[in-house]
C-alpha atoms as a PDB file:
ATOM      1  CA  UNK A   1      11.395 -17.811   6.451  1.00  0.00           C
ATOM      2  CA  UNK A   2      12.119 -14.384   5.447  1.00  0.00           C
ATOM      3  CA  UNK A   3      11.643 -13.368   1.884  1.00  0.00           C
ATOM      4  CA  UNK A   4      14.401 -11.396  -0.318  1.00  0.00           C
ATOM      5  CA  UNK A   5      13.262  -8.832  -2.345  1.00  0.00           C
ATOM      6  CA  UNK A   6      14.327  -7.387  -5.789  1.00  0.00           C
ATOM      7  CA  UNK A   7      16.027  -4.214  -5.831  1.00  0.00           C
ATOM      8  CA  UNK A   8      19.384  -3.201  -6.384  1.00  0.00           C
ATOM      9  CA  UNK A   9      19.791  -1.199  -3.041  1.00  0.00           C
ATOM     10  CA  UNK A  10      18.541  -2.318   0.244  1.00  0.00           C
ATOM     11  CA  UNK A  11      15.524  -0.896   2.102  1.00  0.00           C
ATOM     12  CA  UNK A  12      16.078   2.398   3.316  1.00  0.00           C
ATOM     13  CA  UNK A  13      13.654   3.242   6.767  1.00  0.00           C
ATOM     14  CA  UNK A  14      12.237   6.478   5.452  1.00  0.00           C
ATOM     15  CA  UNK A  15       9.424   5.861   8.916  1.00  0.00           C
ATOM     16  CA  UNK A  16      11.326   7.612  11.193  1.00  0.00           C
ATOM     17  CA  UNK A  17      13.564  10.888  10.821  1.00  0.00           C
ATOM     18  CA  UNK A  18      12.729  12.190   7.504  1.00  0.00           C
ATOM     19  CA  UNK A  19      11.738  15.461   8.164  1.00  0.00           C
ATOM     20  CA  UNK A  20       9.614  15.674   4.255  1.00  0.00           C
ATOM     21  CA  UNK A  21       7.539  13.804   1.982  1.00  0.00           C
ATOM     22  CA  UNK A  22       9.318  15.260  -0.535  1.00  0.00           C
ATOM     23  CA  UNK A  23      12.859  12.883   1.158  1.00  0.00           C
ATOM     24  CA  UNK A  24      10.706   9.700   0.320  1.00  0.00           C
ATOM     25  CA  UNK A  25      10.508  10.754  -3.421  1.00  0.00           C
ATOM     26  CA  UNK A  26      14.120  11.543  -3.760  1.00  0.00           C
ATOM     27  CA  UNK A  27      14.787   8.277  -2.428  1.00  0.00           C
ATOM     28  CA  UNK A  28      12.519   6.649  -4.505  1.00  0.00           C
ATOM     29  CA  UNK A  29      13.769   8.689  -7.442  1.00  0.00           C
ATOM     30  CA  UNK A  30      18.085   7.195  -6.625  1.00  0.00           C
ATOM     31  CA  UNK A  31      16.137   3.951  -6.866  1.00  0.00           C
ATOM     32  CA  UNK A  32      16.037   3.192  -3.577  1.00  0.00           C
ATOM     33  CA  UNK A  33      13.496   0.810  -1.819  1.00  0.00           C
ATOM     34  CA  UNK A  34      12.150   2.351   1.235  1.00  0.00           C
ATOM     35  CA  UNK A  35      10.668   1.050   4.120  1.00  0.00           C
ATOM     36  CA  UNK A  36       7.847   3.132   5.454  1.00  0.00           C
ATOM     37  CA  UNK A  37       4.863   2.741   8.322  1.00  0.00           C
ATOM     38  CA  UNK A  38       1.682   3.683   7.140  1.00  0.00           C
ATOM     39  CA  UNK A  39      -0.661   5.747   9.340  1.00  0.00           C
ATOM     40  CA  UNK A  40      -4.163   5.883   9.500  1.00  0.00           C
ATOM     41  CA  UNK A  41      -6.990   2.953   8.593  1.00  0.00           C
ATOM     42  CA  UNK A  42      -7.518   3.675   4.546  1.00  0.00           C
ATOM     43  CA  UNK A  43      -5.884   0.167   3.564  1.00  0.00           C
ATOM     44  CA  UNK A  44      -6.977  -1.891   6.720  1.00  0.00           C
ATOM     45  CA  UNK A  45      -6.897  -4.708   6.959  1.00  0.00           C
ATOM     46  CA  UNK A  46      -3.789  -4.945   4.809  1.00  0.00           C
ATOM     47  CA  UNK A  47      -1.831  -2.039   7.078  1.00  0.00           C
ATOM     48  CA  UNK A  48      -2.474  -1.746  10.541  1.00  0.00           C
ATOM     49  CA  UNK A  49      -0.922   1.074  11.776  1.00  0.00           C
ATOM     50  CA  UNK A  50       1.649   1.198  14.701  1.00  0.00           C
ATOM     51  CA  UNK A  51       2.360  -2.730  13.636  1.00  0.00           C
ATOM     52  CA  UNK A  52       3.077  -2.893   9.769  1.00  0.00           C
ATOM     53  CA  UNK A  53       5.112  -1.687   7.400  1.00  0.00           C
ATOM     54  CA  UNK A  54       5.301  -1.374   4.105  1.00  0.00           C
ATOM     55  CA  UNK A  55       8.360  -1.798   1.633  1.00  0.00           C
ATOM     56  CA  UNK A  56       7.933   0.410  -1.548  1.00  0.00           C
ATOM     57  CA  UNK A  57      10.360   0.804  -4.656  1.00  0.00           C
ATOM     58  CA  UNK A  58      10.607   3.235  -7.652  1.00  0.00           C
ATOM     59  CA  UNK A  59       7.405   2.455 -10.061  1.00  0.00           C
ATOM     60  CA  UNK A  60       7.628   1.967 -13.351  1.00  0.00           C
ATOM     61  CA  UNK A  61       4.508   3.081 -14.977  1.00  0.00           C
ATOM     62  CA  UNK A  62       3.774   1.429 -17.201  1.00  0.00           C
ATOM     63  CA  UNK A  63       3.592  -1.915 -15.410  1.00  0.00           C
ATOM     64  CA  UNK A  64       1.225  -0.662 -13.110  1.00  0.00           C
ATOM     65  CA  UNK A  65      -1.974  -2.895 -13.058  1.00  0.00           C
ATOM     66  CA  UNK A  66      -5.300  -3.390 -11.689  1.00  0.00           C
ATOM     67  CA  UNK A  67      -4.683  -4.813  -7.622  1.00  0.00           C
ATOM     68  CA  UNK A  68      -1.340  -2.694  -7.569  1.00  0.00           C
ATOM     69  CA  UNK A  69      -0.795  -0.792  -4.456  1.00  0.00           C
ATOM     70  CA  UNK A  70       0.824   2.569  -5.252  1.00  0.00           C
ATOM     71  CA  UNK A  71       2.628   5.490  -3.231  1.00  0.00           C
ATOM     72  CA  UNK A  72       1.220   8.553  -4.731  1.00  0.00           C
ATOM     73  CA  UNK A  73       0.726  12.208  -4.050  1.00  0.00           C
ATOM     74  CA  UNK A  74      -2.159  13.863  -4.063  1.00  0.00           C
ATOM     75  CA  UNK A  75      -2.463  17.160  -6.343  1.00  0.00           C
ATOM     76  CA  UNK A  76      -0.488  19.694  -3.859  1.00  0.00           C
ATOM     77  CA  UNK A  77      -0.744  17.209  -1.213  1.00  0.00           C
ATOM     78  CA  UNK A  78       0.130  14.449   0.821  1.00  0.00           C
ATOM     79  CA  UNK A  79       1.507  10.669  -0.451  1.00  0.00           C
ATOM     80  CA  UNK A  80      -1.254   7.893  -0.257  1.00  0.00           C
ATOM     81  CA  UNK A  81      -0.564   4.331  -0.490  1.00  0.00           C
ATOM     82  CA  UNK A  82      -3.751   3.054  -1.957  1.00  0.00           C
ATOM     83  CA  UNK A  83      -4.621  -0.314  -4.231  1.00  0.00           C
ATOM     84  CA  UNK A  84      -5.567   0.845  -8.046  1.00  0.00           C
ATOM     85  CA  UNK A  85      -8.823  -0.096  -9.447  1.00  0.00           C
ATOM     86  CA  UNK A  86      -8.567   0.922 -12.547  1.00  0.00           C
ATOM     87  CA  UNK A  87      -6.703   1.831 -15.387  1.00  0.00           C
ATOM     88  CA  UNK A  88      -7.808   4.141 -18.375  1.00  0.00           C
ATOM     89  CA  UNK A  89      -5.081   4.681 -20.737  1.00  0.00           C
ATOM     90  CA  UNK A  90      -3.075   6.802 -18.678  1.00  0.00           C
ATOM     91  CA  UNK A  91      -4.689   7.799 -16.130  1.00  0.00           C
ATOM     92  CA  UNK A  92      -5.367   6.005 -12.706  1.00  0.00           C
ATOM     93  CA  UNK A  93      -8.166   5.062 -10.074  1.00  0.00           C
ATOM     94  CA  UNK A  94      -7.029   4.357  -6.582  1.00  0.00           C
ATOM     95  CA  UNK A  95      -9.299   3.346  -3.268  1.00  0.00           C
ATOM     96  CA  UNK A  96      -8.140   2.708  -0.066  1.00  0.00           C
ATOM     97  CA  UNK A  97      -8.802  -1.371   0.956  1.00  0.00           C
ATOM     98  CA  UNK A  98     -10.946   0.240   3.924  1.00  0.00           C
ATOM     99  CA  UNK A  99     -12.657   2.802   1.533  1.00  0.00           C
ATOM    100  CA  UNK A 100     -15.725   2.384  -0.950  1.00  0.00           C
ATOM    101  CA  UNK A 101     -14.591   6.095  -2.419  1.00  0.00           C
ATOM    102  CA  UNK A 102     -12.980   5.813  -5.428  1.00  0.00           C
ATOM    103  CA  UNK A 103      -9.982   8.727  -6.113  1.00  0.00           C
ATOM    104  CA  UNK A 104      -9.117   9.748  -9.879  1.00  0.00           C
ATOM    105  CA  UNK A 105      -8.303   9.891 -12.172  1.00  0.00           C
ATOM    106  CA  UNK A 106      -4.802  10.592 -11.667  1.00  0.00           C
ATOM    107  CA  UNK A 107      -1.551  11.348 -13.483  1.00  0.00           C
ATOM    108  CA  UNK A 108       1.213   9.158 -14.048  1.00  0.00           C
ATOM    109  CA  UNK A 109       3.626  11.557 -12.512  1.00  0.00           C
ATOM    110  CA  UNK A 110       1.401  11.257  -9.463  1.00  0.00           C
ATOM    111  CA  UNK A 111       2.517   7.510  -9.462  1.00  0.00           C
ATOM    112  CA  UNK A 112       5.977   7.615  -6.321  1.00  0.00           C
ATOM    113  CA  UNK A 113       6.496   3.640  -5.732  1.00  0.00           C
ATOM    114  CA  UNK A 114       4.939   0.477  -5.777  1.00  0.00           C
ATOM    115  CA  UNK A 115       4.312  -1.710  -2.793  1.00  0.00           C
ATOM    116  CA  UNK A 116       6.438  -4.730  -3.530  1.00  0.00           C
ATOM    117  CA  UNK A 117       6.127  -6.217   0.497  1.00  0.00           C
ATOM    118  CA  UNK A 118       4.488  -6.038   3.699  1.00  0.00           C
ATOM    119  CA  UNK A 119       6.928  -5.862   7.300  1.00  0.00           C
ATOM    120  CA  UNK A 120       4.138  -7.572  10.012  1.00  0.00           C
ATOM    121  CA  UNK A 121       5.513  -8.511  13.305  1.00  0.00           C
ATOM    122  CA  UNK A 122       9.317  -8.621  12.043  1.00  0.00           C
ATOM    123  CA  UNK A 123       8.323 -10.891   9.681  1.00  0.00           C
ATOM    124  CA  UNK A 124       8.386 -10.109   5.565  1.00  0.00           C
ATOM    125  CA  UNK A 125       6.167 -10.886   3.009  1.00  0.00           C
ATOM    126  CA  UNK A 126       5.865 -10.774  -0.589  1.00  0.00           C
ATOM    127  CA  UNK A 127       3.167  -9.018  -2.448  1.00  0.00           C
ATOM    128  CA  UNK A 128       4.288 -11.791  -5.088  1.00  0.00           C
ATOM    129  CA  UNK A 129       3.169 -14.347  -2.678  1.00  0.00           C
ATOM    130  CA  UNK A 130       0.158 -16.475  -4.203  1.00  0.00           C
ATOM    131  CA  UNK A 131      -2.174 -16.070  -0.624  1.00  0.00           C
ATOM    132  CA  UNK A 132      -1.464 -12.195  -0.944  1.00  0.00           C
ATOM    133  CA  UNK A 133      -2.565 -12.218  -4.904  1.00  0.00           C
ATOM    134  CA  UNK A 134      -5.802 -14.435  -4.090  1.00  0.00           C
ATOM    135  CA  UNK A 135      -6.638 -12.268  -1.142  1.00  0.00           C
ATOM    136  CA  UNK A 136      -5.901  -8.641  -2.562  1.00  0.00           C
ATOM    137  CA  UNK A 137      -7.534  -9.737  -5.647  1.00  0.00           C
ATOM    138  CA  UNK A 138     -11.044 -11.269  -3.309  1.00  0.00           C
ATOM    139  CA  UNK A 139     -10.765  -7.581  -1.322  1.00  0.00           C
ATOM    140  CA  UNK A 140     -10.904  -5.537  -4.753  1.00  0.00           C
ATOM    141  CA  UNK A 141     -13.745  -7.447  -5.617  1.00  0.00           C
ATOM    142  CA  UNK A 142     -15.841  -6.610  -2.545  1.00  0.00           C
ATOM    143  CA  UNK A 143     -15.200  -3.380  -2.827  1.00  0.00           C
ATOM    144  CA  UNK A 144     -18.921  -2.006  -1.977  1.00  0.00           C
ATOM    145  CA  UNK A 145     -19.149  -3.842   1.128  1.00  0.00           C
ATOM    146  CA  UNK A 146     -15.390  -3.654   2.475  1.00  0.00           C
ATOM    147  CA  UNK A 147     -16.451  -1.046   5.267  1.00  0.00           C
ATOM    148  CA  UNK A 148     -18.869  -3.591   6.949  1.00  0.00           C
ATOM    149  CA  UNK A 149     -16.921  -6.518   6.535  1.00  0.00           C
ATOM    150  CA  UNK A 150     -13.625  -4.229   8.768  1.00  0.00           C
ATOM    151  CA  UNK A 151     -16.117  -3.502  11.283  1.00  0.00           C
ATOM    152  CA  UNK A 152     -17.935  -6.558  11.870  1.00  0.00           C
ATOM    153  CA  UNK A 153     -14.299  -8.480  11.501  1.00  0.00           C
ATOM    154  CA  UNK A 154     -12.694  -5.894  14.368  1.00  0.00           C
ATOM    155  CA  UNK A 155     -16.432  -6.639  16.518  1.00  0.00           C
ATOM    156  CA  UNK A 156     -15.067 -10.093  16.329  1.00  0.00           C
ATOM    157  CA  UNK A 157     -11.759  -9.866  17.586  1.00  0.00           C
ATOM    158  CA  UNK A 158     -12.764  -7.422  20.000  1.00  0.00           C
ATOM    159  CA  UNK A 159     -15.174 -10.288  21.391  1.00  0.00           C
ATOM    160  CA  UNK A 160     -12.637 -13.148  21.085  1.00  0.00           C
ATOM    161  CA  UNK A 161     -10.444 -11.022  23.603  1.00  0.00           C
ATOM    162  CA  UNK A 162     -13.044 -10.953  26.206  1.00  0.00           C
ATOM    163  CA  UNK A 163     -13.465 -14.590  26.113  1.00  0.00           C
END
């Protein structure tokens, strides 16, 4: 069963044929929700890329918690989607779910969108959805040993397809 999502516009596919970062903030700044695929392995597990997408829409601030994963840009840089880890007044810590590297603090103005679902085979889920919050909110714990548990998890798979 697919899963509806708030928003009073529906997702735009900012993956393919924007030409700028700077297009996925505008959009985000209308009040669009955007659907985007995430590259490289910084959130892995959650976002494997070439299979997942994400589904992002305008952040408010000020509701941003602990566990939230946030589209942000880097000082005179690129847009990250990383999970926050902490909050400190107003400024923000991010890390990657594949990362032991906190980033920070940053700016609220740094803050794009908020990830509000997940696009995995066709199918949509909810980052609302109670397995999501228990699991996101297991992964933040283990923060110090995420790397090794990716890599002996992918060792796994790798082996089950052999068998």
């Amino acid at each position: 069963m697919e899963e509806r999502f708030e928003g009073s516009n529906p997702p735009r596919n900012a993956s393919n044929g924007l030409p700028r970062d700077s297009s996925i903030e505008e959009l985000l700044a209308e009040g669009n929700i955007i659907q985007i695929r995430p590259q490289g392995y910084s959130m892995y597990p959650l976002f494997v890329p070439g299979r997942d997408e994400a589904l992002i829409a305008p952040v408010q601030v000020n509701a941003l918690k602990r566990g939230d994963v946030v589209l942000y840009r880097r000082e005179n840089s690129i847009l990250v989607l990383h999970r926050i880890w902490k909050r400190s007044g107003k400024q923000f810590y991010l890390v990657g779910d594949n990362q032991r590297e906190i980033e920070g603090p940053l700016r609220p103005e740094q803050m794009k969108g908020i990830l509000i679902g997940i696009i995995r085979k066709g199918k949509k889920f909810s980052v609302k959805h109670p397995i999501y919050c228990i699991l996101s909110g297991i992964w933040l714990r283990f923060r110090p040993f995420r790397p090794a548990v990716s890599h002996a998890v992918a060792a796994g798979k790798r082996l089950l397809r052999k068998i």
